[in-house]
PDB file of N, CA and C in Angstrom:
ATOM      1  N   UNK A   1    -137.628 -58.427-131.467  1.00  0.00           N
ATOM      2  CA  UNK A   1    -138.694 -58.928-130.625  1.00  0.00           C
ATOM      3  C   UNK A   1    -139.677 -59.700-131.497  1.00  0.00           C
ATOM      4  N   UNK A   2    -139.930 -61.139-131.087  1.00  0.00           N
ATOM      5  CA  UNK A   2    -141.173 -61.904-131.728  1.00  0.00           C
ATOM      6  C   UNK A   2    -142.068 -61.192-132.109  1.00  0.00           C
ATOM      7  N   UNK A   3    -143.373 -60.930-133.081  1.00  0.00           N
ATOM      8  CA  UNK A   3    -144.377 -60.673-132.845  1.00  0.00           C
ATOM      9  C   UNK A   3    -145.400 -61.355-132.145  1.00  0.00           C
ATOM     10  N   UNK A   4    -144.895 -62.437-132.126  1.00  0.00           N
ATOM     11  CA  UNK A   4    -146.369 -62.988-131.048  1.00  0.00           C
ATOM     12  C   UNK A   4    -146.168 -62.983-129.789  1.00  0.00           C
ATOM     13  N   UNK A   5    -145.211 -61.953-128.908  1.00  0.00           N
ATOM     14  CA  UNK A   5    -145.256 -61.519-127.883  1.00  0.00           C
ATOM     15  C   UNK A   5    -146.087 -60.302-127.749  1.00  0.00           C
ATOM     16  N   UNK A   6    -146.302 -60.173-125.979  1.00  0.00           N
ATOM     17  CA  UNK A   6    -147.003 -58.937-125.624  1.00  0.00           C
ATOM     18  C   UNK A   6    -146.041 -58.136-124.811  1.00  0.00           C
ATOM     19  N   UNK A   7    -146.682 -57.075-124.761  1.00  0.00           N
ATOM     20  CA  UNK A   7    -145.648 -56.028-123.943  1.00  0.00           C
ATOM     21  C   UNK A   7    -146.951 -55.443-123.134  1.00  0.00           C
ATOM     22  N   UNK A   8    -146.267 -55.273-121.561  1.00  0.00           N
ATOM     23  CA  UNK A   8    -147.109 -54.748-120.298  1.00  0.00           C
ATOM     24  C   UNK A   8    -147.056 -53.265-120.144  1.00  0.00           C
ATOM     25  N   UNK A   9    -147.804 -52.722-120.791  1.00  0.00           N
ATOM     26  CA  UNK A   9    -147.609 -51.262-120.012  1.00  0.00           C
ATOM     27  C   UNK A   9    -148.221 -50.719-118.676  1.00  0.00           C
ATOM     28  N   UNK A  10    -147.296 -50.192-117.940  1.00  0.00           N
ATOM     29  CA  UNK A  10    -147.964 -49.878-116.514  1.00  0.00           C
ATOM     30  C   UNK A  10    -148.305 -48.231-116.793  1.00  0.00           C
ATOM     31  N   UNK A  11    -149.213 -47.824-116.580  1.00  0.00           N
ATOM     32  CA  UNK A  11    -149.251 -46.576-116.682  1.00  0.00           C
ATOM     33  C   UNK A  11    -149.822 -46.260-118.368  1.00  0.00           C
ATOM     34  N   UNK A  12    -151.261 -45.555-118.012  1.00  0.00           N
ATOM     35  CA  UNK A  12    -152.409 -45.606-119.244  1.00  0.00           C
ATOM     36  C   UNK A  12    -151.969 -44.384-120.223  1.00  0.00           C
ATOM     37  N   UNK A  13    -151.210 -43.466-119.339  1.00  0.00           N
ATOM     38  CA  UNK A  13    -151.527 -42.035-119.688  1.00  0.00           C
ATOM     39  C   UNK A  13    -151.264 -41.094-121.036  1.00  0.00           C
ATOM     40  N   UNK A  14    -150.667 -40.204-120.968  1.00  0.00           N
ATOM     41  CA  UNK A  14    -150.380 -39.528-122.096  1.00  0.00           C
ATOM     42  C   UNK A  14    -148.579 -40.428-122.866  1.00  0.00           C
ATOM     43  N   UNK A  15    -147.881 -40.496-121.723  1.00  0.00           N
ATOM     44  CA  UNK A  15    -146.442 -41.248-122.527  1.00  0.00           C
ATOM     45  C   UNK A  15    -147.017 -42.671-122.627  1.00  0.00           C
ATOM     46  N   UNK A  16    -147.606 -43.771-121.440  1.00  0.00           N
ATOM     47  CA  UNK A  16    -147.362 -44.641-122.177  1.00  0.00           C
ATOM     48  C   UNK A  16    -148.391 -45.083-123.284  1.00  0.00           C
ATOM     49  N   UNK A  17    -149.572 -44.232-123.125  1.00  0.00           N
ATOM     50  CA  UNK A  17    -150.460 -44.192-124.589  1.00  0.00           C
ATOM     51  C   UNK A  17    -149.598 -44.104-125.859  1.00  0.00           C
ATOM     52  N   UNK A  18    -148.876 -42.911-125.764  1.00  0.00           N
ATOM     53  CA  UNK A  18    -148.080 -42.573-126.614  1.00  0.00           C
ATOM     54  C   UNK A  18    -147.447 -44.248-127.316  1.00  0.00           C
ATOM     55  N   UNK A  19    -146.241 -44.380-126.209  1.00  0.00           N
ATOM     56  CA  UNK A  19    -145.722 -45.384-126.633  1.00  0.00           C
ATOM     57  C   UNK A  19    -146.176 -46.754-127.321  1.00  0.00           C
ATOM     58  N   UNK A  20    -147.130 -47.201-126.301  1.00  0.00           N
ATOM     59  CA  UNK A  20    -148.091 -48.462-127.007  1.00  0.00           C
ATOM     60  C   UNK A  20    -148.736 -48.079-128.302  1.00  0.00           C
ATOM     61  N   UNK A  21    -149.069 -46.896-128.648  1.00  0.00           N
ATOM     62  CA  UNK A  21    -149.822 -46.577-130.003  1.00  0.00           C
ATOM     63  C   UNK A  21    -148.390 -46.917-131.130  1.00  0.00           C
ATOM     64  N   UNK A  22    -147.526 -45.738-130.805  1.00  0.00           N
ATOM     65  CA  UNK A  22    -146.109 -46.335-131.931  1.00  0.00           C
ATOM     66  C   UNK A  22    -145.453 -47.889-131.937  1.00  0.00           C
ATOM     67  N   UNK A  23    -145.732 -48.472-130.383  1.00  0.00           N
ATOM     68  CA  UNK A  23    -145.613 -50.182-130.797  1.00  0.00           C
ATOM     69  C   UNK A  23    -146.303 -50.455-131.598  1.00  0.00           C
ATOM     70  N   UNK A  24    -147.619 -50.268-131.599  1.00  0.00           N
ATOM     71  CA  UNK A  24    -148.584 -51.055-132.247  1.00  0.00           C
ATOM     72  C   UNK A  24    -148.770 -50.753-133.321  1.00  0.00           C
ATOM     73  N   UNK A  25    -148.242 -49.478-133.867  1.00  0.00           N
ATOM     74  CA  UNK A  25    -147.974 -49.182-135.645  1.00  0.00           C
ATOM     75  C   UNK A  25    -146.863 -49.857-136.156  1.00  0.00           C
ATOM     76  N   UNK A  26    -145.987 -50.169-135.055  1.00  0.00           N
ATOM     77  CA  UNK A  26    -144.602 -50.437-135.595  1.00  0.00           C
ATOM     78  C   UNK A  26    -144.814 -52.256-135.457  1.00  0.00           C
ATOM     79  N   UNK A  27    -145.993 -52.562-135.349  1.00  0.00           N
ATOM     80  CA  UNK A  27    -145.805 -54.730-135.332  1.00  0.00           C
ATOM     81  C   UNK A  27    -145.038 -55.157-134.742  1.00  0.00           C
ATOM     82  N   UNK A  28    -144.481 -54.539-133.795  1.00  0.00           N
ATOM     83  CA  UNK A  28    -143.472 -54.856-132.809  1.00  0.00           C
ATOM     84  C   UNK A  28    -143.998 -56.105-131.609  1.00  0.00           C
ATOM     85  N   UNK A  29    -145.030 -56.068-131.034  1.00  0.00           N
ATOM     86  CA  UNK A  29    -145.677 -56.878-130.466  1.00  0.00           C
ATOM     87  C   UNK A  29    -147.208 -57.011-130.666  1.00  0.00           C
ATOM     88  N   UNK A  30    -147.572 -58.461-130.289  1.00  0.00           N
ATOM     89  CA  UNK A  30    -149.190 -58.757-130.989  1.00  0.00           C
ATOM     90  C   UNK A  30    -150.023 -58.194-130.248  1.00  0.00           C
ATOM     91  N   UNK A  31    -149.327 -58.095-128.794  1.00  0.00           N
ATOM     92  CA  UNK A  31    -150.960 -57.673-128.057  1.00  0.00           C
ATOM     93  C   UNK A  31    -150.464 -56.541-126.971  1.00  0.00           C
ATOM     94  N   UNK A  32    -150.803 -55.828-126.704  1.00  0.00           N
ATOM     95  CA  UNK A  32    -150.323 -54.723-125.551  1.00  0.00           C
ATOM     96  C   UNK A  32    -151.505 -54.906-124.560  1.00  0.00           C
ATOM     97  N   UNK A  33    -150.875 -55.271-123.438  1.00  0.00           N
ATOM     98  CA  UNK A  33    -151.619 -55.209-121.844  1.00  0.00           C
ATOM     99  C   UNK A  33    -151.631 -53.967-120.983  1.00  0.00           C
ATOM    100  N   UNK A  34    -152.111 -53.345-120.465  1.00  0.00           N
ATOM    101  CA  UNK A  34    -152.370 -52.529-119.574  1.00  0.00           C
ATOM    102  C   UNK A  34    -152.227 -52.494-118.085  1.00  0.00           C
ATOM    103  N   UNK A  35    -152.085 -51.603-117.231  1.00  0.00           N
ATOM    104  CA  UNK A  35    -152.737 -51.809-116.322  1.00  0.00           C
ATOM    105  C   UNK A  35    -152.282 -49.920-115.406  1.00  0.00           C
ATOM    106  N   UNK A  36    -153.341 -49.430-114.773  1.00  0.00           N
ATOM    107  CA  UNK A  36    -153.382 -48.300-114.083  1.00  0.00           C
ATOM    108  C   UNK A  36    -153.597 -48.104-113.236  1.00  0.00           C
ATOM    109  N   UNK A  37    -153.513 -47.028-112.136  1.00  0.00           N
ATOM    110  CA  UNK A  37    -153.989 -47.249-110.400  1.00  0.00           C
ATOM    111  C   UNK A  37    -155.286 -46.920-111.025  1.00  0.00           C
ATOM    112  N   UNK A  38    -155.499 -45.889-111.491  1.00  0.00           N
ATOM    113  CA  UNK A  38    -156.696 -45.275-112.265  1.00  0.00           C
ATOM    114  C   UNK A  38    -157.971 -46.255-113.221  1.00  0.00           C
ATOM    115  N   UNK A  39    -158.607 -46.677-112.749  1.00  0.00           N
ATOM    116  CA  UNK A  39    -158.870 -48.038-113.804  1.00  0.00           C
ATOM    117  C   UNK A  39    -159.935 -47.263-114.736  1.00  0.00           C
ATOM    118  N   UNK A  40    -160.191 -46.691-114.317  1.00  0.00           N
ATOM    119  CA  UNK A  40    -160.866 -45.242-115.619  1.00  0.00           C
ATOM    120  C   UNK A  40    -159.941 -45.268-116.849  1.00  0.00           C
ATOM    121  N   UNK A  41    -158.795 -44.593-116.608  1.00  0.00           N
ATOM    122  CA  UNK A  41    -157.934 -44.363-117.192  1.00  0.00           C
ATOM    123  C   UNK A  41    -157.321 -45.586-118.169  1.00  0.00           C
ATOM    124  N   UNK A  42    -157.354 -46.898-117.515  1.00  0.00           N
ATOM    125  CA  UNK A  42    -156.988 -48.200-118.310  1.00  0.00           C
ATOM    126  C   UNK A  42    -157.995 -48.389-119.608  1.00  0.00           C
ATOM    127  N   UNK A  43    -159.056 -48.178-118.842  1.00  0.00           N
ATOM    128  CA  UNK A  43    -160.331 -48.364-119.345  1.00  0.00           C
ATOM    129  C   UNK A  43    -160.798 -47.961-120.774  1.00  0.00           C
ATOM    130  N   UNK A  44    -160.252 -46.311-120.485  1.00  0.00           N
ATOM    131  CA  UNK A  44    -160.321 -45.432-121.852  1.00  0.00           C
ATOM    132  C   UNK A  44    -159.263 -46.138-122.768  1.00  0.00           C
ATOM    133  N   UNK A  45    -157.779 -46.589-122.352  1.00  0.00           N
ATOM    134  CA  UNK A  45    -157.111 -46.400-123.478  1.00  0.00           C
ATOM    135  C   UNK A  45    -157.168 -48.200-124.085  1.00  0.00           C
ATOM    136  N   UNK A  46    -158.078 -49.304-123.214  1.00  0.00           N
ATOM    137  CA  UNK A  46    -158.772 -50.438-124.093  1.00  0.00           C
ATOM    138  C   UNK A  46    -159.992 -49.936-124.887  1.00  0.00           C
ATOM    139  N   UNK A  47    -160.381 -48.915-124.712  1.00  0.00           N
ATOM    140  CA  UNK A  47    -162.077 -48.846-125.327  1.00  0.00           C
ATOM    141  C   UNK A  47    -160.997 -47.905-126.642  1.00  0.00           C
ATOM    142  N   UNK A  48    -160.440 -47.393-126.955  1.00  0.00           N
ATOM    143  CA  UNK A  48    -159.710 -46.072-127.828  1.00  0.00           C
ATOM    144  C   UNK A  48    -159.086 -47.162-128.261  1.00  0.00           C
ATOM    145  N   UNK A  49    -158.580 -48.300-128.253  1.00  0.00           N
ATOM    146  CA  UNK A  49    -157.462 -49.232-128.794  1.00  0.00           C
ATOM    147  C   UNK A  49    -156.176 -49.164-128.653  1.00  0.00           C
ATOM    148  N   UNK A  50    -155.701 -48.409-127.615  1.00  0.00           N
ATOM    149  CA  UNK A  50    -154.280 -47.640-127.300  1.00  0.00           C
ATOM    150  C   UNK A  50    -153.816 -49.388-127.183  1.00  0.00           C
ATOM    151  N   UNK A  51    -154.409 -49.793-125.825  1.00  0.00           N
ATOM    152  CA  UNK A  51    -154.170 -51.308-125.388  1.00  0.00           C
ATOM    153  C   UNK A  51    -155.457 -52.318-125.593  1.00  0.00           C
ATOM    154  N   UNK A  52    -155.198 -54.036-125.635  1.00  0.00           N
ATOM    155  CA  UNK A  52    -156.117 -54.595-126.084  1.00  0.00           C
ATOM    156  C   UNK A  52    -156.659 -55.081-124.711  1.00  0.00           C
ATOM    157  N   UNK A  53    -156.083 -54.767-123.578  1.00  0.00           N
ATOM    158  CA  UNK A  53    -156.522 -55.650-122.495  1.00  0.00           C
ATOM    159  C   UNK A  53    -156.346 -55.047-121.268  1.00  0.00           C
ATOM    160  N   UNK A  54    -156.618 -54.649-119.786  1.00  0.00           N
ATOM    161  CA  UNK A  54    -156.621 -54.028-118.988  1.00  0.00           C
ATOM    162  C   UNK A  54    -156.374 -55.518-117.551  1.00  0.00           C
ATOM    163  N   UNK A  55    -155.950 -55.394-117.424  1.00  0.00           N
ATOM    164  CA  UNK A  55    -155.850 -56.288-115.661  1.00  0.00           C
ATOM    165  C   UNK A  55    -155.489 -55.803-114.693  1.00  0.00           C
ATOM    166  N   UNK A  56    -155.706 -56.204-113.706  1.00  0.00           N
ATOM    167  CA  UNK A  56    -156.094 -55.238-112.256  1.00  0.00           C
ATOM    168  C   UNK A  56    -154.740 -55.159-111.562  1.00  0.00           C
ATOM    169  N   UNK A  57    -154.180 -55.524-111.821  1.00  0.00           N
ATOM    170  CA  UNK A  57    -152.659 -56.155-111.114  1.00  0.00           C
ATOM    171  C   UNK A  57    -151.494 -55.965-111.899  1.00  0.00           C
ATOM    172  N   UNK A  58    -150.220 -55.763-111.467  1.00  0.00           N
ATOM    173  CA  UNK A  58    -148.727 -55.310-112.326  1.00  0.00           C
ATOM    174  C   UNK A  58    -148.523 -56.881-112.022  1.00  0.00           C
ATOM    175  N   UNK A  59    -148.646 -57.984-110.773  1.00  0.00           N
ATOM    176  CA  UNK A  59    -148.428 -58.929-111.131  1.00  0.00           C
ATOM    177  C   UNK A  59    -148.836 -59.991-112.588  1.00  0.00           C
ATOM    178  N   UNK A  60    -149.962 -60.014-112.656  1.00  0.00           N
ATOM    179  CA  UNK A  60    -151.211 -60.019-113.237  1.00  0.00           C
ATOM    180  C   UNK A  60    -150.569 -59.842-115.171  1.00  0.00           C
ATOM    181  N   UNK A  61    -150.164 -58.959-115.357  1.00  0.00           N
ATOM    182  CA  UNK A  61    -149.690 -57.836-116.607  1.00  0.00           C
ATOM    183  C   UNK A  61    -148.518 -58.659-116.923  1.00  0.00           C
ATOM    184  N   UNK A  62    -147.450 -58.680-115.844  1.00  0.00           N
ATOM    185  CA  UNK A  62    -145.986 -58.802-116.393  1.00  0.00           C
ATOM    186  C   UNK A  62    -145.934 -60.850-116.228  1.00  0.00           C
ATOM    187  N   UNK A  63    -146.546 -61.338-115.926  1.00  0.00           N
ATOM    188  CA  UNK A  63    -146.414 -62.791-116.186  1.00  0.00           C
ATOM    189  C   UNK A  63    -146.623 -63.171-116.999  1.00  0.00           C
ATOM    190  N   UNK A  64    -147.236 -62.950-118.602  1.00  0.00           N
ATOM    191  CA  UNK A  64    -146.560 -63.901-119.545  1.00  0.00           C
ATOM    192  C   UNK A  64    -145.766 -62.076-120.650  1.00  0.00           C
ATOM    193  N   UNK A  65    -145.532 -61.486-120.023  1.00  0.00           N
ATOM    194  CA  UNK A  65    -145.358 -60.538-121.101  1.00  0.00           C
ATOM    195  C   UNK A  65    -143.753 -60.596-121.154  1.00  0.00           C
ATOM    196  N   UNK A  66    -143.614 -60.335-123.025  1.00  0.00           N
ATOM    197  CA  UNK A  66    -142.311 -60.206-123.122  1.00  0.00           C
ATOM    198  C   UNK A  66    -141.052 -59.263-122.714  1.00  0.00           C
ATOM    199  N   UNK A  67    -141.702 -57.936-122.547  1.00  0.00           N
ATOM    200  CA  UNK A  67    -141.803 -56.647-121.888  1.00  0.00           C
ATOM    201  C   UNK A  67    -142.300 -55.445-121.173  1.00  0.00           C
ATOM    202  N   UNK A  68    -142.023 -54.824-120.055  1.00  0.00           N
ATOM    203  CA  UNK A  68    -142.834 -54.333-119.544  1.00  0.00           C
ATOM    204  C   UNK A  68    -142.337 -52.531-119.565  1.00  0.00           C
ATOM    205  N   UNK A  69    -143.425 -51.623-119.895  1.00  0.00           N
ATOM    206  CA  UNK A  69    -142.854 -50.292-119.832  1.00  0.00           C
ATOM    207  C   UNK A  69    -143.648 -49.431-118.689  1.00  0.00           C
ATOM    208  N   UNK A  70    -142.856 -48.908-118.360  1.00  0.00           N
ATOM    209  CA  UNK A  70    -142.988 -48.776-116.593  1.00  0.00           C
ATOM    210  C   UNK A  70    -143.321 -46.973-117.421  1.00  0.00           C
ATOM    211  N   UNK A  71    -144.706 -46.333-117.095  1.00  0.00           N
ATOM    212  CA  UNK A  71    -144.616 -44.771-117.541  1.00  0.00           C
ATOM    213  C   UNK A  71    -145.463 -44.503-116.505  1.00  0.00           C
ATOM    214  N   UNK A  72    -145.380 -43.941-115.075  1.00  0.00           N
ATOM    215  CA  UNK A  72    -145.877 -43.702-114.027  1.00  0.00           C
ATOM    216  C   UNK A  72    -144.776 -42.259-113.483  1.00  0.00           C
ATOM    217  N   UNK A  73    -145.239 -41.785-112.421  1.00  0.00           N
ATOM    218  CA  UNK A  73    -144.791 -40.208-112.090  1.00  0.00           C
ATOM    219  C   UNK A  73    -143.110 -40.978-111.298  1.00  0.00           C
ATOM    220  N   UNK A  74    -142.121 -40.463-111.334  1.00  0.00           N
ATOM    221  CA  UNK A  74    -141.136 -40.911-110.836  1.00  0.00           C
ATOM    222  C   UNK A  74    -141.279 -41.190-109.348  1.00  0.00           C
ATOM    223  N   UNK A  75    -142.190 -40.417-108.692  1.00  0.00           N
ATOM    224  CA  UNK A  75    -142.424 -40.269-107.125  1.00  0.00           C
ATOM    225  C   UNK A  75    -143.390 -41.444-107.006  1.00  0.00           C
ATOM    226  N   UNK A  76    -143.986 -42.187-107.916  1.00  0.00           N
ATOM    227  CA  UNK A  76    -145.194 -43.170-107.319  1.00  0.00           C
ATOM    228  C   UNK A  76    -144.782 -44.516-107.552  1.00  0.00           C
ATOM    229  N   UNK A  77    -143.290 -44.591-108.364  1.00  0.00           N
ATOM    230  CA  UNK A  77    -142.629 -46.003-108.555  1.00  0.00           C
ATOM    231  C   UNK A  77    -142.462 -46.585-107.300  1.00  0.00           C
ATOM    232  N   UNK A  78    -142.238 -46.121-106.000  1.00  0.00           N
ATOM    233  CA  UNK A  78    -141.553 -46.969-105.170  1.00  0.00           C
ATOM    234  C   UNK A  78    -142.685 -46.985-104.504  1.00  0.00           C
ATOM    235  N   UNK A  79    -144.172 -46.408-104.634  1.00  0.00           N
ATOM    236  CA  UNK A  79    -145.570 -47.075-104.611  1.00  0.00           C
ATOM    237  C   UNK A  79    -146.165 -48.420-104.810  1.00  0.00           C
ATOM    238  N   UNK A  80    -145.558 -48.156-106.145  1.00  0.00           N
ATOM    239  CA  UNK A  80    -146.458 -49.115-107.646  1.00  0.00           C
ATOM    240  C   UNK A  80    -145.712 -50.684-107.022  1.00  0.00           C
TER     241      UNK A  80
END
C-alpha cells in the first residue's frame, strides 16, 4: 500500500482504535479518516490521535480513501 494513501475507518471504538493505532505505527498509510454514529466517540479518537480526521458521512470517508475498515457490531452493518 502507497503511503500517501488514507484508509477510512468506520467505527471509533475499542477494535478499530486498535487497528488505526497499529496502521499508524506501521507507515502503512499517511492519514487515517474516521467516522462514527457516535460523533463523541469520533471525536475522542481525533483529539487522542487514534485518527487525523472525523467526517459525518461513510459516503464522505470512503471517496478518496484507499481502504476502508468496517469495525461496527455485526447487527448494525445492515444499518450503517
Amino acid at each position: 500500500m502507497p503511503t500517501d494513501a488514507s484508509l477510512f475507518v468506520i467505527g471509533t471504538g475499542l477494535i478499530g482504535a486498535s487497528f488505526a493505532l497499529a496502521v499508524r505505527r506501521a507507515g502503512a498509510f499517511s492519514s487515517i479518516i474516521g467516522f462514527d454514529q457516535d460523533p463523541a466517540a469520533a471525536e475522542n479518537a481525533r483529539r487522542t490521535g487514534v485518527i487525523d480526521a472525523v467526517v459525518t458521512s461513510i459516503e464522505a470517508g470512503a471517496a478518496d480513501a484507499a481502504a476502508t475498515l468496517i469495525c461496527i457490531p455485526t447487527g448494525e452493518i445492515a444499518a450503517a
